[in-house]
C-alpha atoms as a PDB file:
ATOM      1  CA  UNK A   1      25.377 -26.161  22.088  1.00  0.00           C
ATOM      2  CA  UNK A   2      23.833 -25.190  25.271  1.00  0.00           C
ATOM      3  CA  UNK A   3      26.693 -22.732  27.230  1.00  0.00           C
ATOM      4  CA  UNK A   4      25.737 -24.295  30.452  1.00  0.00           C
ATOM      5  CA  UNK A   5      26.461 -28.423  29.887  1.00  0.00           C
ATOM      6  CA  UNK A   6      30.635 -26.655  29.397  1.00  0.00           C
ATOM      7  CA  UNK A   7      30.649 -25.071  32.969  1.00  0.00           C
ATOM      8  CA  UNK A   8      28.842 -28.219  34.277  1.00  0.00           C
ATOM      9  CA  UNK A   9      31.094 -30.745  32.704  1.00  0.00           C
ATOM     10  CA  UNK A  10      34.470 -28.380  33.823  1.00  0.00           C
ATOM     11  CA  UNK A  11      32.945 -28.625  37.111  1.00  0.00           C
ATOM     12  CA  UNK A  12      32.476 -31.880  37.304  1.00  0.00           C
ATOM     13  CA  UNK A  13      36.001 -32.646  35.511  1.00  0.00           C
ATOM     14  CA  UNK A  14      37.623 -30.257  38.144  1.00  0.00           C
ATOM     15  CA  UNK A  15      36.238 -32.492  41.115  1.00  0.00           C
ATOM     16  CA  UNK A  16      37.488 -35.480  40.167  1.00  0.00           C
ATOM     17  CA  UNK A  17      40.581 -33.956  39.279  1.00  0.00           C
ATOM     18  CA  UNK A  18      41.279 -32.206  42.970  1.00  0.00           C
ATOM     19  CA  UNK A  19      40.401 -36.074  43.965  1.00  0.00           C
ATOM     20  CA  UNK A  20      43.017 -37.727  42.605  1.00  0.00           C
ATOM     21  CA  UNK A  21      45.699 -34.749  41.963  1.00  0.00           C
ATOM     22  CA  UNK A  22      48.436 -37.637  41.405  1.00  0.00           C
ATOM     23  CA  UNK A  23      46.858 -39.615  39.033  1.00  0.00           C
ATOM     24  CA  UNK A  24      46.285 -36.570  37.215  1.00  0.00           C
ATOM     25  CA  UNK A  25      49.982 -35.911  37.218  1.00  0.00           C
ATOM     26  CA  UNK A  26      50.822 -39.074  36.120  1.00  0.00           C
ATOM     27  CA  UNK A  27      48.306 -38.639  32.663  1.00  0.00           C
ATOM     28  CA  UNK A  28      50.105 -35.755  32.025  1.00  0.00           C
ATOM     29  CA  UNK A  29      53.401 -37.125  32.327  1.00  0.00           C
ATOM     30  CA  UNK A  30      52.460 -39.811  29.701  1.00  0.00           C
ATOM     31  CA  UNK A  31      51.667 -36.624  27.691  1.00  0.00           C
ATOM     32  CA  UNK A  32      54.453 -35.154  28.178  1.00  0.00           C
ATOM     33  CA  UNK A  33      56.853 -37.748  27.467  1.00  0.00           C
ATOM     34  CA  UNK A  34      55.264 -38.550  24.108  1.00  0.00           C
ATOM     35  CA  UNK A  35      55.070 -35.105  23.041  1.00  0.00           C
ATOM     36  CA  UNK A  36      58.899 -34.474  23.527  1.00  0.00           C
ATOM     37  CA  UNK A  37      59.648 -37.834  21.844  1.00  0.00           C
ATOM     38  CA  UNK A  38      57.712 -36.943  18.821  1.00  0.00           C
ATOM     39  CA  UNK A  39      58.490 -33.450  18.244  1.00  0.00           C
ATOM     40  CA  UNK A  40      61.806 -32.790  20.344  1.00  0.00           C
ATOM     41  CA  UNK A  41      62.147 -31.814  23.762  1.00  0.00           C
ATOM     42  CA  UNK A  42      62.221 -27.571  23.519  1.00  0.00           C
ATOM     43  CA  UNK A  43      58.650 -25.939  23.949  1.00  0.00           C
ATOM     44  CA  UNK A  44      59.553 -23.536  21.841  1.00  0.00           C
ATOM     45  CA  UNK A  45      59.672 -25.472  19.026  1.00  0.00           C
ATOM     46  CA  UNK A  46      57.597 -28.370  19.538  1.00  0.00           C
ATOM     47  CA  UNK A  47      53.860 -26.605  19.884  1.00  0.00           C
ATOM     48  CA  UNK A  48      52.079 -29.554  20.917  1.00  0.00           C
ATOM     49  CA  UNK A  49      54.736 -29.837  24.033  1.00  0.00           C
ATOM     50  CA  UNK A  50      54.264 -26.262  24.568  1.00  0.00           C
ATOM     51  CA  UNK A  51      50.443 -26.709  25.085  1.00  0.00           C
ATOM     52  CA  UNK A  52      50.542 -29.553  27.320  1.00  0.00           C
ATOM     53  CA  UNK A  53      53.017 -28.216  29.745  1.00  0.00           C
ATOM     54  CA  UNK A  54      50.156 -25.020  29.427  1.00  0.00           C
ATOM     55  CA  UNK A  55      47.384 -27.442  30.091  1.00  0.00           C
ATOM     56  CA  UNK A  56      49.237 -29.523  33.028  1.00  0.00           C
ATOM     57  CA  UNK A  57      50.618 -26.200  34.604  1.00  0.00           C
ATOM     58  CA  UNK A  58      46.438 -24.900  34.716  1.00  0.00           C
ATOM     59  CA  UNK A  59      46.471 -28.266  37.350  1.00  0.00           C
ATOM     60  CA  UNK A  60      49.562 -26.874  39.288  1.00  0.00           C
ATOM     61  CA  UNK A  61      51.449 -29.962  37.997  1.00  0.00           C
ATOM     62  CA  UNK A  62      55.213 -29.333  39.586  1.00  0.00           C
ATOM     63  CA  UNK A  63      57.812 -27.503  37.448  1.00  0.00           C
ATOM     64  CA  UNK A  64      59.825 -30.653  38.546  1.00  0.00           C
ATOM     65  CA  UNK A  65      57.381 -33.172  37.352  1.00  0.00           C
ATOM     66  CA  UNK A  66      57.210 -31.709  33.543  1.00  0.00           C
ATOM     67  CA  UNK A  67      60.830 -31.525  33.378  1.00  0.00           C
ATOM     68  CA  UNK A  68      60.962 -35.242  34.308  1.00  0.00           C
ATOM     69  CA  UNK A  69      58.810 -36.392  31.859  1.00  0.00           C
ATOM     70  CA  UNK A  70      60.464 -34.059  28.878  1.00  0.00           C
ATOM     71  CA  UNK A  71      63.424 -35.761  29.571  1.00  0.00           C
ATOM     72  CA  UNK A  72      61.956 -39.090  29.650  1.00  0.00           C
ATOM     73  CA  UNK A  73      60.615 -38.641  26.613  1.00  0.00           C
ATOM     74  CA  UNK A  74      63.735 -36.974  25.000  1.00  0.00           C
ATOM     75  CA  UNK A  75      65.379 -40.352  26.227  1.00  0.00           C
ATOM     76  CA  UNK A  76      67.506 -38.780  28.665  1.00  0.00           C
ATOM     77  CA  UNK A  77      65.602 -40.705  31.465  1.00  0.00           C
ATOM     78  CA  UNK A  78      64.109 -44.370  31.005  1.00  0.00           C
ATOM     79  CA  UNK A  79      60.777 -44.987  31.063  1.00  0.00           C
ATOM     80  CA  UNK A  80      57.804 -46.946  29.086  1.00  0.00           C
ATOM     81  CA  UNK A  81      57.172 -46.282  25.496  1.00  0.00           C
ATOM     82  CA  UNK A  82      53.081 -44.865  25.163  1.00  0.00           C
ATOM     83  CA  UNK A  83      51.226 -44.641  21.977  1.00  0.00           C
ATOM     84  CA  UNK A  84      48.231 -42.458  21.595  1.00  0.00           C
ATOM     85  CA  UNK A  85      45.044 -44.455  20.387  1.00  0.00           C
ATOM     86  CA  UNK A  86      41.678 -42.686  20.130  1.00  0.00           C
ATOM     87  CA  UNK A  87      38.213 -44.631  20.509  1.00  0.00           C
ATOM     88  CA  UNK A  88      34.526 -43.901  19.626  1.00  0.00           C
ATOM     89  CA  UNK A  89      31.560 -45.499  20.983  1.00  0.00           C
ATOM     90  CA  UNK A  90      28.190 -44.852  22.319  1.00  0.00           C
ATOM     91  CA  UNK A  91      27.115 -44.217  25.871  1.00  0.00           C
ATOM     92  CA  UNK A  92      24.091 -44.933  27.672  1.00  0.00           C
ATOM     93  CA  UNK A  93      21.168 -43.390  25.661  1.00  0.00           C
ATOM     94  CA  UNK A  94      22.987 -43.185  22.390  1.00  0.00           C
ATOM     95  CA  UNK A  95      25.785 -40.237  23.898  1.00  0.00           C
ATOM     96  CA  UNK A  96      28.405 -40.378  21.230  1.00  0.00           C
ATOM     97  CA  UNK A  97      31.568 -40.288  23.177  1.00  0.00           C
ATOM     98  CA  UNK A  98      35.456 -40.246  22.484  1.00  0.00           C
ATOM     99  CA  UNK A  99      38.178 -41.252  24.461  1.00  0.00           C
ATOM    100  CA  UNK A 100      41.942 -40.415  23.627  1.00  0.00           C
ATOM    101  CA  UNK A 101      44.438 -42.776  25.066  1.00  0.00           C
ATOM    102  CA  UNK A 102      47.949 -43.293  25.845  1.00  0.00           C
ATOM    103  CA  UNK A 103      48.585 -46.835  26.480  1.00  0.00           C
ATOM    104  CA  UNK A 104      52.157 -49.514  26.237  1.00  0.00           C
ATOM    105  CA  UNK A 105      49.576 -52.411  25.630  1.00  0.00           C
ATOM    106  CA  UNK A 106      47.328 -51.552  22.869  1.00  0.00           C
ATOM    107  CA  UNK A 107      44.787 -55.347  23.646  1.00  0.00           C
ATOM    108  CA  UNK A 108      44.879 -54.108  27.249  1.00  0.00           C
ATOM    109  CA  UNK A 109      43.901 -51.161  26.941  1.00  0.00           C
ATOM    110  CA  UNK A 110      41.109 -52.225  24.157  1.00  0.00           C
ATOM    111  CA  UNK A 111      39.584 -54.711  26.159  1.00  0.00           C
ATOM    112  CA  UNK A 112      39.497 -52.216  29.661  1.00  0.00           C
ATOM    113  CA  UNK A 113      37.944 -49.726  27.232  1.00  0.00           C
ATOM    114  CA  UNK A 114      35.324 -52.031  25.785  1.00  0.00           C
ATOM    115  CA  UNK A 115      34.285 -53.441  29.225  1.00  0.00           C
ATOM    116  CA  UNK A 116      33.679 -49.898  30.525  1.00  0.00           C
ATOM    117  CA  UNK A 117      31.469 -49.348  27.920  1.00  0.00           C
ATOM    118  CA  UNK A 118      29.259 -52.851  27.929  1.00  0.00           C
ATOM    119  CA  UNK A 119      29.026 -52.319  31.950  1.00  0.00           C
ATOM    120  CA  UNK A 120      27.467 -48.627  31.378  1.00  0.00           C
ATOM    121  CA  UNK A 121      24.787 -49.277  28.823  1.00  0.00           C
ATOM    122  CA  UNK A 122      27.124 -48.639  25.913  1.00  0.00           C
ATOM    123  CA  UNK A 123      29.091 -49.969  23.094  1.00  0.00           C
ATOM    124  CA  UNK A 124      32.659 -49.295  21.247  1.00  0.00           C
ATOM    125  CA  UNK A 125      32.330 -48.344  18.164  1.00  0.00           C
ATOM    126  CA  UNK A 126      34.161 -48.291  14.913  1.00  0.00           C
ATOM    127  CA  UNK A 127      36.986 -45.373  13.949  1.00  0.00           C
ATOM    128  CA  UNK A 128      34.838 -42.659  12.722  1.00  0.00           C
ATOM    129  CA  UNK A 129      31.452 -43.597  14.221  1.00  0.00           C
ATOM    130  CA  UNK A 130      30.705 -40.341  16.269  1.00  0.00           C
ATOM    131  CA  UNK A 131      34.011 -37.808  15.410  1.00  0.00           C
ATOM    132  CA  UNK A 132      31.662 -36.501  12.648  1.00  0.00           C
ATOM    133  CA  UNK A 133      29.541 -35.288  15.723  1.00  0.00           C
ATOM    134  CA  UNK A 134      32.611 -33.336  16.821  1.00  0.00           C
ATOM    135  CA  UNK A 135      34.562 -30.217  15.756  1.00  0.00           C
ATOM    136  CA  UNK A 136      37.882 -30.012  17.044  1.00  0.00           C
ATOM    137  CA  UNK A 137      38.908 -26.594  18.495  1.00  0.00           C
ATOM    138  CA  UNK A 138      41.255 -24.435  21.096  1.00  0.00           C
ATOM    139  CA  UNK A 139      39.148 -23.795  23.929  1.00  0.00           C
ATOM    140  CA  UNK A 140      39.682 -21.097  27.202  1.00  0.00           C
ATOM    141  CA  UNK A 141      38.104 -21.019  29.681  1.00  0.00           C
ATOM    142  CA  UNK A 142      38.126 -17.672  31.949  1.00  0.00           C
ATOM    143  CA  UNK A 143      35.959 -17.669  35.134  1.00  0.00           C
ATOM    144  CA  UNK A 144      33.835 -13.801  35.273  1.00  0.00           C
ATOM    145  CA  UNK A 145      35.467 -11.601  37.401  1.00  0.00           C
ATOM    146  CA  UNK A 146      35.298  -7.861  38.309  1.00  0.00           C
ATOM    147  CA  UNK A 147      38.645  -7.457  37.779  1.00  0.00           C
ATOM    148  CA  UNK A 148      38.600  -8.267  34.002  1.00  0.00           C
ATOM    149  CA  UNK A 149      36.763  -6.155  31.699  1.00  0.00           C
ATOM    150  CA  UNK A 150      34.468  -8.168  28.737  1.00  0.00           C
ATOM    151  CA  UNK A 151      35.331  -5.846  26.044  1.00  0.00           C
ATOM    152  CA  UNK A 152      39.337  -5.022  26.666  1.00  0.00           C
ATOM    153  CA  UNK A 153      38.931  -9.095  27.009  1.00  0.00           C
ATOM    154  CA  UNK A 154      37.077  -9.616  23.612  1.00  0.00           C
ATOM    155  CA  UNK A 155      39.101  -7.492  21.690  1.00  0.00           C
ATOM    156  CA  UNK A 156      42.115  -9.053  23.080  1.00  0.00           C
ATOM    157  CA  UNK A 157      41.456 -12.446  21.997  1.00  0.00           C
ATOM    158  CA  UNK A 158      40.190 -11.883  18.609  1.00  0.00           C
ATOM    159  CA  UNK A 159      42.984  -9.409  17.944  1.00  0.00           C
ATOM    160  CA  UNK A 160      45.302 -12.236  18.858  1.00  0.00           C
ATOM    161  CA  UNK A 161      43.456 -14.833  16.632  1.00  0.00           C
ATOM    162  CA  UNK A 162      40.125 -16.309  18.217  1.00  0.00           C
ATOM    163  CA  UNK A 163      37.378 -17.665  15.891  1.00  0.00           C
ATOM    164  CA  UNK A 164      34.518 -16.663  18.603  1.00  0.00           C
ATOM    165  CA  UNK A 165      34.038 -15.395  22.143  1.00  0.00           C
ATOM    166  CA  UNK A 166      31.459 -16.463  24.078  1.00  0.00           C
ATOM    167  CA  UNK A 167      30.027 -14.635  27.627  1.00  0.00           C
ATOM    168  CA  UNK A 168      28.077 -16.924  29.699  1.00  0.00           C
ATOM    169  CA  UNK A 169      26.482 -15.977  33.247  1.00  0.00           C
ATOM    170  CA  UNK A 170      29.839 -18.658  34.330  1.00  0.00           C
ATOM    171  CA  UNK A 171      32.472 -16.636  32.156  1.00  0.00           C
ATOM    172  CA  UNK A 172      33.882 -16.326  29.149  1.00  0.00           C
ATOM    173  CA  UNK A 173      34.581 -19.049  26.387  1.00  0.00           C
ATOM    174  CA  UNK A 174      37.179 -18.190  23.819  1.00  0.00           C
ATOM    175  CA  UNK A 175      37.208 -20.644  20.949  1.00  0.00           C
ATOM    176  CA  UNK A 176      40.015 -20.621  18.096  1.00  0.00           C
ATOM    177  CA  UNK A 177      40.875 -23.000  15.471  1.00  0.00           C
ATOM    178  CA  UNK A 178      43.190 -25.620  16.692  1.00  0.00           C
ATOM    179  CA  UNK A 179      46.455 -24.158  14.967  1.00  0.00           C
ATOM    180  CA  UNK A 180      46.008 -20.991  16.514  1.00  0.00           C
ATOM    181  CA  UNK A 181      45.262 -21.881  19.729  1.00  0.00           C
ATOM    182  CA  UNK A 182      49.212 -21.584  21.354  1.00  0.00           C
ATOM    183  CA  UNK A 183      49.244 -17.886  19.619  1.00  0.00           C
ATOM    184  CA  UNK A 184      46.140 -16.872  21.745  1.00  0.00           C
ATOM    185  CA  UNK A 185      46.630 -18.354  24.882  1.00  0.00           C
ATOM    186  CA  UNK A 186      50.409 -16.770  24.854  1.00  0.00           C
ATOM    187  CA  UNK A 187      48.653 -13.524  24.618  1.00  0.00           C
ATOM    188  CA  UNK A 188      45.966 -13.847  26.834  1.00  0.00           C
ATOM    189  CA  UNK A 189      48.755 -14.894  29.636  1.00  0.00           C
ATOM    190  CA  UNK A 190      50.911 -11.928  28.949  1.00  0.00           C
ATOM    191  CA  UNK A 191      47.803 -10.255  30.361  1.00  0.00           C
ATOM    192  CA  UNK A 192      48.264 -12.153  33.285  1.00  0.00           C
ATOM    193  CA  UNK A 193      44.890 -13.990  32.451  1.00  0.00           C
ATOM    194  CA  UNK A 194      44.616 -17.418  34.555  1.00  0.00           C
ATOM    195  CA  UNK A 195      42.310 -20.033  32.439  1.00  0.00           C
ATOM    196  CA  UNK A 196      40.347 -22.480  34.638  1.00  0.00           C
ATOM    197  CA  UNK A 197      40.328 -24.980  31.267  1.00  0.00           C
ATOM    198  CA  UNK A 198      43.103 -24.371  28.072  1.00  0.00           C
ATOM    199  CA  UNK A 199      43.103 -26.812  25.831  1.00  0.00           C
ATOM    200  CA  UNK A 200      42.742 -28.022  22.347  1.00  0.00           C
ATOM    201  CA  UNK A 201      39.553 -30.402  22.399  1.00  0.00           C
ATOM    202  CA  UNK A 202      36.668 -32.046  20.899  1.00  0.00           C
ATOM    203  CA  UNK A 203      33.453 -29.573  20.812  1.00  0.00           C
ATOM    204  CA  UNK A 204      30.035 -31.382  20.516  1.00  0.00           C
ATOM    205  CA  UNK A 205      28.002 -29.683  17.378  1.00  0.00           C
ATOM    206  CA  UNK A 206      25.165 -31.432  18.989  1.00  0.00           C
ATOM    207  CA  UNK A 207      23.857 -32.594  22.229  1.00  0.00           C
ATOM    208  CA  UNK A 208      21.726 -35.587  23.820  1.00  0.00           C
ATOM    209  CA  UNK A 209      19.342 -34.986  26.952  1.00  0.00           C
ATOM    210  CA  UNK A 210      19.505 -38.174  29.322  1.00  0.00           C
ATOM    211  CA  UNK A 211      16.948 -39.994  31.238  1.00  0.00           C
ATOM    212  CA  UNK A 212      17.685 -39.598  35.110  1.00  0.00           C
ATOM    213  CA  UNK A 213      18.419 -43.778  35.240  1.00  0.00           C
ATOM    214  CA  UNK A 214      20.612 -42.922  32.118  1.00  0.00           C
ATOM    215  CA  UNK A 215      22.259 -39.885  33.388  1.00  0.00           C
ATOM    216  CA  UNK A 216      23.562 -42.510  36.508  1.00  0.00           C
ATOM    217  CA  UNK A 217      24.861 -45.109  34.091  1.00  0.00           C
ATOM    218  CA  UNK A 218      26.553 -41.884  32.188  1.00  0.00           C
ATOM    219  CA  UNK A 219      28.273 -40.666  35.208  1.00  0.00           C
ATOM    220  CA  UNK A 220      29.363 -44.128  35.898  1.00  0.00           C
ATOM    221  CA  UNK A 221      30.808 -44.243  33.164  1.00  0.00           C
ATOM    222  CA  UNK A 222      33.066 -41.287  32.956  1.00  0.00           C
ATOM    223  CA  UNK A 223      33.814 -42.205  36.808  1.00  0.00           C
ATOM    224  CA  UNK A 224      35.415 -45.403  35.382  1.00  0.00           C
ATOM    225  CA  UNK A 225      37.149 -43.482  32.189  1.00  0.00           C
ATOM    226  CA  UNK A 226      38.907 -41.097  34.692  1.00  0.00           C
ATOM    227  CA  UNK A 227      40.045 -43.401  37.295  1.00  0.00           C
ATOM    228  CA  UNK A 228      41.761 -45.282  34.217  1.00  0.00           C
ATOM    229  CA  UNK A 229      45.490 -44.631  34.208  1.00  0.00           C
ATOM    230  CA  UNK A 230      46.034 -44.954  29.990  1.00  0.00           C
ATOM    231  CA  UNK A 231      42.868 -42.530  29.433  1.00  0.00           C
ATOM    232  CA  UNK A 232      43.797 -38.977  28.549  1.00  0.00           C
ATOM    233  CA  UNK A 233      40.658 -37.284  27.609  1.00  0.00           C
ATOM    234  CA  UNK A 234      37.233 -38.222  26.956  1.00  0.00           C
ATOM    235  CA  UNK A 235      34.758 -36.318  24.743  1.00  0.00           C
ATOM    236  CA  UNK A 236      31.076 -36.429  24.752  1.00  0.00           C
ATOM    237  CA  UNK A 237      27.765 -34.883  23.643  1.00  0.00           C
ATOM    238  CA  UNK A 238      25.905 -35.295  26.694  1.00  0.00           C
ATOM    239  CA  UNK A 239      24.253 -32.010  27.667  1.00  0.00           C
ATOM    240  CA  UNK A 240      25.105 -32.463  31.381  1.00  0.00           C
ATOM    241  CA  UNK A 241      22.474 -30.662  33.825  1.00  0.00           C
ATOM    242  CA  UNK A 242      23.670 -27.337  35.145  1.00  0.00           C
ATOM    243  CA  UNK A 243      23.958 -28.856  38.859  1.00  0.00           C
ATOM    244  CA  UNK A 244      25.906 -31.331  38.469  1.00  0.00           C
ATOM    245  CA  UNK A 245      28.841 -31.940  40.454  1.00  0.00           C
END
């Protein structure tokens, strides 16, 4: 997988993101709140919890907000009831994509999903149709900087449980299997290490170049995924340029 289509696609994730901060915080409350409904509402023993109030805090989500929706997913609050639905299709130019839900109206959300495809050159798929394409893995993210040093850094991680560690000209990639992640990115913090992505996601074993007319209907179509309130993450294989935005 080519190291530069990560950066680009954190890049481009990270615009959007500063864009709409409260839509943002309002995905991650959906998170939240199903997290502490299925496994309880204390971090410390609920792991999944414990790595999306990781991930949301990397956005500067409120301490306030995340203790709103734990409680409205403990039940202590009221509030909608989400379930988590994952989709695979193809994007413009055969891109195997996946996109993780959260969504109180299952045909709703279907038929939102399946337009956004049709309009961008692409089609839904059946369960299983691309995932094959996909490993899932912890992933960090750690922007190069003078004041961390690659091999105290290296050690660190692997010591703590990382499968790989990869240095780009961007930064550093730390990769771990998905059970392990919460065990490395605890240790990594008690350095006081800030992580521009954390998260447990999807990883591409392979990657599809675009055509520039495709490449438009591509960024279309993840324009339309994020701006979708029940969409929580979307995966793909496209090897996005290194100057994107």
């Amino acid at each position: 997988m080519a190291g530069h289509s990560k950066w680009a696609n954190i890049k481009h994730k990270k615009g959007k993101q500063d864009a709409v901060r409260g839509k943002i915080f309002t995905k991650f409350g959906k998170a939240l709140a199903v997290a502490a409904k299925e496994g309880g509402s204390d971090p410390e023993h609920n792991a999944k919890l414990r790595d999306i109030i990781a991930k949301a805090k990397v956005q500067n989500m409120p301490n306030d907000n995340i203790e709103r929706a734990i409680k409205r997913g403990a039940g202590e609050l009221d509030g909608s009831h989400y379930e988590e639905i994952v989709y695979e299709g193809y994007g413009p130019g055969g891109v195997a994509v996946i996109v993780e839900a959260l969504t109180d109206n299952k045909n709703r959300t279907a038929g939102d999903i399946r337009h956004i495809f049709d309009k961008n050159g692409g089609n839904l798929g059946t369960s299983g149709c691309v995932s094959f394409l996909f490993d899932r893995k912890g992933q960090l993210m750690i922007e190069r900087s003078h004041d961390i040093d690659e091999d105290e850094l290296m050690m660190l991680a692997l010591d703590a449980g990382a499968e790989d560690f990869v240095v780009e000209e961007e930064g550093y990639e730390i990769v771990t299997d998905p059970n392990e992640f919460g065990t490395v990115r605890e240790a990594l913090e008690k350095e006081d290490l800030s992580f521009i992505s954390a998260e447990v996601a999807m990883i591409p074993t392979t990657e599809t170049s675009l055509t520039p007319e495709d490449i438009k209907k591509m960024q279309k179509m993840l324009d339309m995924f994020d701006d979708h309130d029940d969409i929580q993450e979307v995966y793909h294989n496209w090897s996005m340029p290194e100057d994107m935005e």
